[in-house]
PDB file of N, CA and C in Angstrom:
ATOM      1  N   UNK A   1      -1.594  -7.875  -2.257  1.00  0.00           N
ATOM      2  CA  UNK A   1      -0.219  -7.764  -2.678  1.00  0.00           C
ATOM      3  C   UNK A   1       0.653  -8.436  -1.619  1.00  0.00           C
ATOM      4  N   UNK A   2       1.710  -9.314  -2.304  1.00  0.00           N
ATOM      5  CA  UNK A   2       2.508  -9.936  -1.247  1.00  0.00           C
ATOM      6  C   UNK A   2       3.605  -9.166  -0.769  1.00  0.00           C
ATOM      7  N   UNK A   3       4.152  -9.409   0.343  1.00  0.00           N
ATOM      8  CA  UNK A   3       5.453  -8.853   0.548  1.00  0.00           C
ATOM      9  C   UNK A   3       6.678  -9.026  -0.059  1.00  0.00           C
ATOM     10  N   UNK A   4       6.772  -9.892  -0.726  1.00  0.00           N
ATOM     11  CA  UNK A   4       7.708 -10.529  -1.709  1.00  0.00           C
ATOM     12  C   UNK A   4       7.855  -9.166  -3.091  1.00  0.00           C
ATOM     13  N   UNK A   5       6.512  -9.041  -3.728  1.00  0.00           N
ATOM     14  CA  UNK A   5       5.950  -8.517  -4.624  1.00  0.00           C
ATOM     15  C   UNK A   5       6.724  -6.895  -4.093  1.00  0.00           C
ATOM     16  N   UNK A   6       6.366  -6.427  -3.279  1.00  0.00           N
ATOM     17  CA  UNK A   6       6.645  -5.635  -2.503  1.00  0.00           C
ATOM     18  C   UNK A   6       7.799  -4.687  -2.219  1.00  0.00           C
ATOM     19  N   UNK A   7       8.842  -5.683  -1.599  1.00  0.00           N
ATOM     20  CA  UNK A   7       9.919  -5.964  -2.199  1.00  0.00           C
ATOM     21  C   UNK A   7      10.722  -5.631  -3.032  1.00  0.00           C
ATOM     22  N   UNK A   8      10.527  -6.582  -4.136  1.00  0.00           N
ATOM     23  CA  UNK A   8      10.975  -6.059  -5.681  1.00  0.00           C
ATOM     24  C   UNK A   8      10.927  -5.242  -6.055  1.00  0.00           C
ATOM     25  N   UNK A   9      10.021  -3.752  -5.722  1.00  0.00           N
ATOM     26  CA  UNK A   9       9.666  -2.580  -6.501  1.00  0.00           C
ATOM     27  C   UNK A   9      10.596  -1.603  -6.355  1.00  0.00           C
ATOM     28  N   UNK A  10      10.882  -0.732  -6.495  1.00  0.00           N
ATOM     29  CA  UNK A  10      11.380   0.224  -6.356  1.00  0.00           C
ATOM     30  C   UNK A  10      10.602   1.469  -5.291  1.00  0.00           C
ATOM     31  N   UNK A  11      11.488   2.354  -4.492  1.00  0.00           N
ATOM     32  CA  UNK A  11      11.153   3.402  -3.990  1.00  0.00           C
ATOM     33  C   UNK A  11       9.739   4.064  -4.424  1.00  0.00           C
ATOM     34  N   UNK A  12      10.170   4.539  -5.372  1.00  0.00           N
ATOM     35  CA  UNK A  12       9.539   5.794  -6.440  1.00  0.00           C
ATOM     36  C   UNK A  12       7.927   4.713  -6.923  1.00  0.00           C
ATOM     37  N   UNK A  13       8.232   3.640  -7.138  1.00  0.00           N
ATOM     38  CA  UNK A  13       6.934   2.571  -7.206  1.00  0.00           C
ATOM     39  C   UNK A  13       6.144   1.987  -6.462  1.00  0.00           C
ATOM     40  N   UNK A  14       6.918   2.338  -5.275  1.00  0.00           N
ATOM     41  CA  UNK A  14       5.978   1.713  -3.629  1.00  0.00           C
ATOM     42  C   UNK A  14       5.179   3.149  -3.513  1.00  0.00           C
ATOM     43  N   UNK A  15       5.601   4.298  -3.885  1.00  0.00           N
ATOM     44  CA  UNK A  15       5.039   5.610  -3.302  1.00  0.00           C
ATOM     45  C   UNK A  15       3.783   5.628  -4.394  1.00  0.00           C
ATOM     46  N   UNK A  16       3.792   5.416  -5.833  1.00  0.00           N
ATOM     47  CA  UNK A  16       2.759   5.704  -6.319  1.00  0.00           C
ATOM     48  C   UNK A  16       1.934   4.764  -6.239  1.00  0.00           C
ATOM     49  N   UNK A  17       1.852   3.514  -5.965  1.00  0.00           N
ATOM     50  CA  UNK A  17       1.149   2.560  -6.031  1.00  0.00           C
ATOM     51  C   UNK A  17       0.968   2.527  -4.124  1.00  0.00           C
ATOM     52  N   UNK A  18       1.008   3.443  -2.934  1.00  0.00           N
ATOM     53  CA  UNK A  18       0.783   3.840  -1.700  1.00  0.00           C
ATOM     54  C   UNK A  18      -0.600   4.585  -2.088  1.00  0.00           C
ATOM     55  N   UNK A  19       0.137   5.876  -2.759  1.00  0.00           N
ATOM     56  CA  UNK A  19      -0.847   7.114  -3.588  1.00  0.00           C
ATOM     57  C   UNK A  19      -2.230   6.483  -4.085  1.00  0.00           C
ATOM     58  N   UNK A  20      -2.214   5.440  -4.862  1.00  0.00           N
ATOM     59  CA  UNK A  20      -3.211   5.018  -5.533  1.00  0.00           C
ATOM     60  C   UNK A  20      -4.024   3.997  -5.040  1.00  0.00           C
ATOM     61  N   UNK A  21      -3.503   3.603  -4.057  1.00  0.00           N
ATOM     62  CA  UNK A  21      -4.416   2.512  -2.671  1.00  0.00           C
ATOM     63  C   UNK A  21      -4.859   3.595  -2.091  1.00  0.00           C
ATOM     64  N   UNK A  22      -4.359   4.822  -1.847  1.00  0.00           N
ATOM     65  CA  UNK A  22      -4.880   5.618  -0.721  1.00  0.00           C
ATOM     66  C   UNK A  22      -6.407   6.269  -1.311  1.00  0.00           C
ATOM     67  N   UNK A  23      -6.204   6.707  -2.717  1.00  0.00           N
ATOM     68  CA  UNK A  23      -6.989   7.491  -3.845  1.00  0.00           C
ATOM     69  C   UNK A  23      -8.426   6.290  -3.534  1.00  0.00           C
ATOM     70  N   UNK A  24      -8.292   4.598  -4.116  1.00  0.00           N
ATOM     71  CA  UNK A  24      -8.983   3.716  -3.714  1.00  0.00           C
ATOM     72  C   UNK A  24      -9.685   3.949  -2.213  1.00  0.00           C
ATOM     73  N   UNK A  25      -8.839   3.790  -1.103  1.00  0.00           N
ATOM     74  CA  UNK A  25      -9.818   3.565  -0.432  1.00  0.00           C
ATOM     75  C   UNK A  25     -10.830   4.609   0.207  1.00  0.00           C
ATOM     76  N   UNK A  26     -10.296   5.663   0.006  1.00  0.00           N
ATOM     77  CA  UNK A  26     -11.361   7.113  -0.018  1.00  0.00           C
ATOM     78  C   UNK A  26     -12.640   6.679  -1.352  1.00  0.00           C
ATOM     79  N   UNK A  27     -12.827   6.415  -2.158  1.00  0.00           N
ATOM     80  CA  UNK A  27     -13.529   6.084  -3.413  1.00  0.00           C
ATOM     81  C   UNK A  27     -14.544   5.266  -2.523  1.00  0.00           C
ATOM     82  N   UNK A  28     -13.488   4.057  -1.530  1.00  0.00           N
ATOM     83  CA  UNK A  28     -14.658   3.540  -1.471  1.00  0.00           C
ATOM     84  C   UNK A  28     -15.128   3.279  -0.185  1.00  0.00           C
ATOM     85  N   UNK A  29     -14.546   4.539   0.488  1.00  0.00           N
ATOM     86  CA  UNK A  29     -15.003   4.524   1.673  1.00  0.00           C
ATOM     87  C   UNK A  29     -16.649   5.623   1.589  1.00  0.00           C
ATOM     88  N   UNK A  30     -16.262   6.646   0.420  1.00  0.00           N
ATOM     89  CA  UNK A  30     -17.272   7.381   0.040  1.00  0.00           C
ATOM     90  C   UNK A  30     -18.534   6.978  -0.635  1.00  0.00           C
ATOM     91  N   UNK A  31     -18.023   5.459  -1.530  1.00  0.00           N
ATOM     92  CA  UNK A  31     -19.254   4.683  -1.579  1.00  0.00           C
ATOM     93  C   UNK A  31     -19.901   3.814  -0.808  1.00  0.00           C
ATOM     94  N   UNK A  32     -18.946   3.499  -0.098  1.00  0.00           N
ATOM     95  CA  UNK A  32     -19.836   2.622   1.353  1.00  0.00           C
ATOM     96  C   UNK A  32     -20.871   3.549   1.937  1.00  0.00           C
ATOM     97  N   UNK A  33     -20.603   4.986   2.306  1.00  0.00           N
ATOM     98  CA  UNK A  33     -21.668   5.795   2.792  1.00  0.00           C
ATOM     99  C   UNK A  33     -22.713   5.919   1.879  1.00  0.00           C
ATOM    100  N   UNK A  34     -22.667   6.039   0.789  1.00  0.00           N
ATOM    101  CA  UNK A  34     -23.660   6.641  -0.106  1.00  0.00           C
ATOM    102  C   UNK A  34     -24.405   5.710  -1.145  1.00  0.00           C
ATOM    103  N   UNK A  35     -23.670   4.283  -1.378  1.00  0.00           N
ATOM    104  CA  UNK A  35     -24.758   3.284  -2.006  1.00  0.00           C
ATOM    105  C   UNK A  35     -23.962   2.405  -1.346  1.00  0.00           C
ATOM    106  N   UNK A  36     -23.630   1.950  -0.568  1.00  0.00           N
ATOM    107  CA  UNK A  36     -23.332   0.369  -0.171  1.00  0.00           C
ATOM    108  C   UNK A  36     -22.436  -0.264  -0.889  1.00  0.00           C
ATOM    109  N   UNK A  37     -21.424  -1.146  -0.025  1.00  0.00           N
ATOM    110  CA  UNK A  37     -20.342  -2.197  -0.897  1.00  0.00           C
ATOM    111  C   UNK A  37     -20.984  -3.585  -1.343  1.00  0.00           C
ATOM    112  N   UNK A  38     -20.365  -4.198  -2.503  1.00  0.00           N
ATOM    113  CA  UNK A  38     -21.004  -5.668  -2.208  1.00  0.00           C
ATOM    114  C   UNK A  38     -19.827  -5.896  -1.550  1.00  0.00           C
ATOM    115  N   UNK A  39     -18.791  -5.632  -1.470  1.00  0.00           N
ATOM    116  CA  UNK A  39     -17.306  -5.942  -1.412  1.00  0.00           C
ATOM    117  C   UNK A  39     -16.314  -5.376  -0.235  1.00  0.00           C
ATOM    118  N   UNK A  40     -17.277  -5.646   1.217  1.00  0.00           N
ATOM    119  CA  UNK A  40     -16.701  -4.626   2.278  1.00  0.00           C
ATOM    120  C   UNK A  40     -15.266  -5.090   2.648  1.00  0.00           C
ATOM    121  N   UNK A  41     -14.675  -6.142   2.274  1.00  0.00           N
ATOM    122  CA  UNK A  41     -13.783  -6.788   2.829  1.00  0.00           C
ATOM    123  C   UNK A  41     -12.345  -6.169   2.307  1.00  0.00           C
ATOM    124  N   UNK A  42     -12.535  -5.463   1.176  1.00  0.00           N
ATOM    125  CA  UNK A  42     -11.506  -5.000   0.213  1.00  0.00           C
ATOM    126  C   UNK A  42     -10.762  -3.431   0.817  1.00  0.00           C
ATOM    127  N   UNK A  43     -12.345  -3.204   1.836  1.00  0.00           N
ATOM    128  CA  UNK A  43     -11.745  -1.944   2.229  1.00  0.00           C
ATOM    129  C   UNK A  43     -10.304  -2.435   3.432  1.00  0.00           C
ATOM    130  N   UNK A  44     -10.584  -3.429   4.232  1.00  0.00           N
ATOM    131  CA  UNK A  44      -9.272  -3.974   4.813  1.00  0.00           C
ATOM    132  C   UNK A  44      -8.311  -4.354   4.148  1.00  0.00           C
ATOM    133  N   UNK A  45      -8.240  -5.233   3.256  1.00  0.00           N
ATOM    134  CA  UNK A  45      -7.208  -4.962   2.583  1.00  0.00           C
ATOM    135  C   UNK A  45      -6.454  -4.401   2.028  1.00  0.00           C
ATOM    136  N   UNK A  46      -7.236  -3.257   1.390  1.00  0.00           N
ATOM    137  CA  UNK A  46      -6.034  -2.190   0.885  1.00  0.00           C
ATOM    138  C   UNK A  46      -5.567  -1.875   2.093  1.00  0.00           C
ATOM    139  N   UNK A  47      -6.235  -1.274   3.508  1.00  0.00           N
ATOM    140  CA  UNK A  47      -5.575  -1.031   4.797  1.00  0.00           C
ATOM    141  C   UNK A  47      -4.357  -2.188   4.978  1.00  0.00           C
ATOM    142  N   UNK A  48      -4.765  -3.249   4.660  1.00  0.00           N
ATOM    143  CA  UNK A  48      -2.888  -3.528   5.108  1.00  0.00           C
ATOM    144  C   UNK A  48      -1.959  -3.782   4.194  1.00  0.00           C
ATOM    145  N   UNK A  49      -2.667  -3.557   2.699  1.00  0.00           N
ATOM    146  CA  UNK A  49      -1.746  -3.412   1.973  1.00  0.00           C
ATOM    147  C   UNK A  49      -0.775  -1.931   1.925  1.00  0.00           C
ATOM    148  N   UNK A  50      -1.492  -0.577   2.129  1.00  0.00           N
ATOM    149  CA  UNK A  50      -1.192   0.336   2.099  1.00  0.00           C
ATOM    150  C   UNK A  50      -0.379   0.671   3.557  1.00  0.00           C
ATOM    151  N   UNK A  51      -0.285  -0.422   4.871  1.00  0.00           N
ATOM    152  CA  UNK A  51       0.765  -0.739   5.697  1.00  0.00           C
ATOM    153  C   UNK A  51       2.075  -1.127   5.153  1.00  0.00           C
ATOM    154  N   UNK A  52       1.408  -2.806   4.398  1.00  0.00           N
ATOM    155  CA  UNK A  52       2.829  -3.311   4.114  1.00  0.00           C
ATOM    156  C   UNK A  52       3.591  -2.138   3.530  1.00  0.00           C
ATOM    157  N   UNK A  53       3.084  -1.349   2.134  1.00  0.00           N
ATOM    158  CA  UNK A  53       4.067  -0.715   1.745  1.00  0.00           C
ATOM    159  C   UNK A  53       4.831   0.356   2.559  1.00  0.00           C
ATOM    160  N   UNK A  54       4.361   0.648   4.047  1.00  0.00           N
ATOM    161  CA  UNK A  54       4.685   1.559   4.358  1.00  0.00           C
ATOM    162  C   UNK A  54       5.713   1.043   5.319  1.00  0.00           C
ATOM    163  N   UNK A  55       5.412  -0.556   5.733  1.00  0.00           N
ATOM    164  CA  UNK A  55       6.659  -0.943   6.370  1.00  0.00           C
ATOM    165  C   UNK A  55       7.854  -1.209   5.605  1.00  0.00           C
ATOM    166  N   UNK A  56       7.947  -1.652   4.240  1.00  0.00           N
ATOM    167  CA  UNK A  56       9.061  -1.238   3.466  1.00  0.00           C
ATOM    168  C   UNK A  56       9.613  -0.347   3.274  1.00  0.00           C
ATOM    169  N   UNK A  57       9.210   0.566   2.940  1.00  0.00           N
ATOM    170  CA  UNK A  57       9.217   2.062   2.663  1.00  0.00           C
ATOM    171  C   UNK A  57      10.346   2.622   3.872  1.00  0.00           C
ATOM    172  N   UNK A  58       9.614   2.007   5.023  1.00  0.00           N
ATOM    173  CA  UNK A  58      10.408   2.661   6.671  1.00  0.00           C
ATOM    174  C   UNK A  58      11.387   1.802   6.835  1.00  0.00           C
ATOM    175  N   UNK A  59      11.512   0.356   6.579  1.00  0.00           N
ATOM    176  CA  UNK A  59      12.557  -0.832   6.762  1.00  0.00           C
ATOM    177  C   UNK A  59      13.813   0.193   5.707  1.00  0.00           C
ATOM    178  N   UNK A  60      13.609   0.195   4.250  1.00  0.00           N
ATOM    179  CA  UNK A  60      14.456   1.031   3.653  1.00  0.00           C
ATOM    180  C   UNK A  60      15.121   1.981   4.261  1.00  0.00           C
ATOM    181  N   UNK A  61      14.531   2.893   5.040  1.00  0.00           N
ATOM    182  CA  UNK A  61      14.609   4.457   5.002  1.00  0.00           C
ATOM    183  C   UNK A  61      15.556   3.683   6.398  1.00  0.00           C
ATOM    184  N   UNK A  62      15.439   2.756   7.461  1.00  0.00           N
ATOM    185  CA  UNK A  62      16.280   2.822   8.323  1.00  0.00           C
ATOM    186  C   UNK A  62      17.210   1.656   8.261  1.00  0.00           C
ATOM    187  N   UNK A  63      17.479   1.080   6.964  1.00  0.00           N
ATOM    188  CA  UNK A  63      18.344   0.270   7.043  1.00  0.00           C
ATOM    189  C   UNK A  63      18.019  -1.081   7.643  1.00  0.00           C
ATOM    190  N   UNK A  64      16.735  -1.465   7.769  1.00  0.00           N
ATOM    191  CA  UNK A  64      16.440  -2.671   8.848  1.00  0.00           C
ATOM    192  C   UNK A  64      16.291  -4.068   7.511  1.00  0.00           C
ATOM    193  N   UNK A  65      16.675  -5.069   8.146  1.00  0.00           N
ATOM    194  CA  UNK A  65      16.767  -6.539   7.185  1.00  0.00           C
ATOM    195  C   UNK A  65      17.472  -6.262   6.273  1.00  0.00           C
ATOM    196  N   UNK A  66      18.172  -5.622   6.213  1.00  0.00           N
ATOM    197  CA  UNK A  66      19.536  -5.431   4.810  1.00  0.00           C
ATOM    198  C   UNK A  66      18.704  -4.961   3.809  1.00  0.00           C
ATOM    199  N   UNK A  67      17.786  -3.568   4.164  1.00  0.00           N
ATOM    200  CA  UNK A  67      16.942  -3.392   2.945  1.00  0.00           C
ATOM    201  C   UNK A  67      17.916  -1.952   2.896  1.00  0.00           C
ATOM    202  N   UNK A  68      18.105  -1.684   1.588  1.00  0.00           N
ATOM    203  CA  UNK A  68      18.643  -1.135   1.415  1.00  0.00           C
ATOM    204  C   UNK A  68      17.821   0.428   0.158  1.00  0.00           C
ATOM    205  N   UNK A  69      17.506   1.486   0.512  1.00  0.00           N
ATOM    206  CA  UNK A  69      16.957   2.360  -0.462  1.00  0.00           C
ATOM    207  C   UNK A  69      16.462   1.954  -1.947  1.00  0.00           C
ATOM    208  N   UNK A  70      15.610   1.395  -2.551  1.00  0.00           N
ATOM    209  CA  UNK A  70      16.000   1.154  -3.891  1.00  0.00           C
ATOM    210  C   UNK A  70      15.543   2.101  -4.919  1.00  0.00           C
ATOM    211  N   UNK A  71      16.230   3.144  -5.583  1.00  0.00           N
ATOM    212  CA  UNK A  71      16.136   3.755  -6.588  1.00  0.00           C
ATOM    213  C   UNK A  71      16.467   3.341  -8.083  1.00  0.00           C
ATOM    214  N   UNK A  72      15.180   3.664  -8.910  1.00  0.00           N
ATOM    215  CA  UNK A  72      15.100   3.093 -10.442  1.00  0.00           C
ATOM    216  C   UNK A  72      16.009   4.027 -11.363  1.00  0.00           C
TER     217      UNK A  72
END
């Protein structure tokens, strides 16, 4: 997910789509232990995807780059 993408969403849409990267990477952190990834690389990515959203999320919440709260 880009930061751009990111961005655009709304509050209330960065949090559930946070929620549901987070839900992901437990899934597949629990299958890496127990049958193996073909796909280990994905587990980093959601890790910085589930950053980016959280640096928006905090840019919002303190006013930083003219981001401003966005509620739907």
């Amino acid at each position: 997910m880009k930061v751009a993408e990111i961005r655009g969403k709304t509050d209330a849409e960065l949090r559930f789509d946070r929620s549901a990267m987070e839900r992901e990477l437990f899934d597949l952190r629990c299958k890496s232990v127990t049958e193996g990834l073909a796909d280990s690389s994905r587990l980093g990515a959601i890790k910085k995807d589930i950053a980016r959203i959280e640096t928006v999320l905090r840019e919002r919440q303190d006013g930083v780059r003219g981001q401003e709260p966005r509620q739907s």
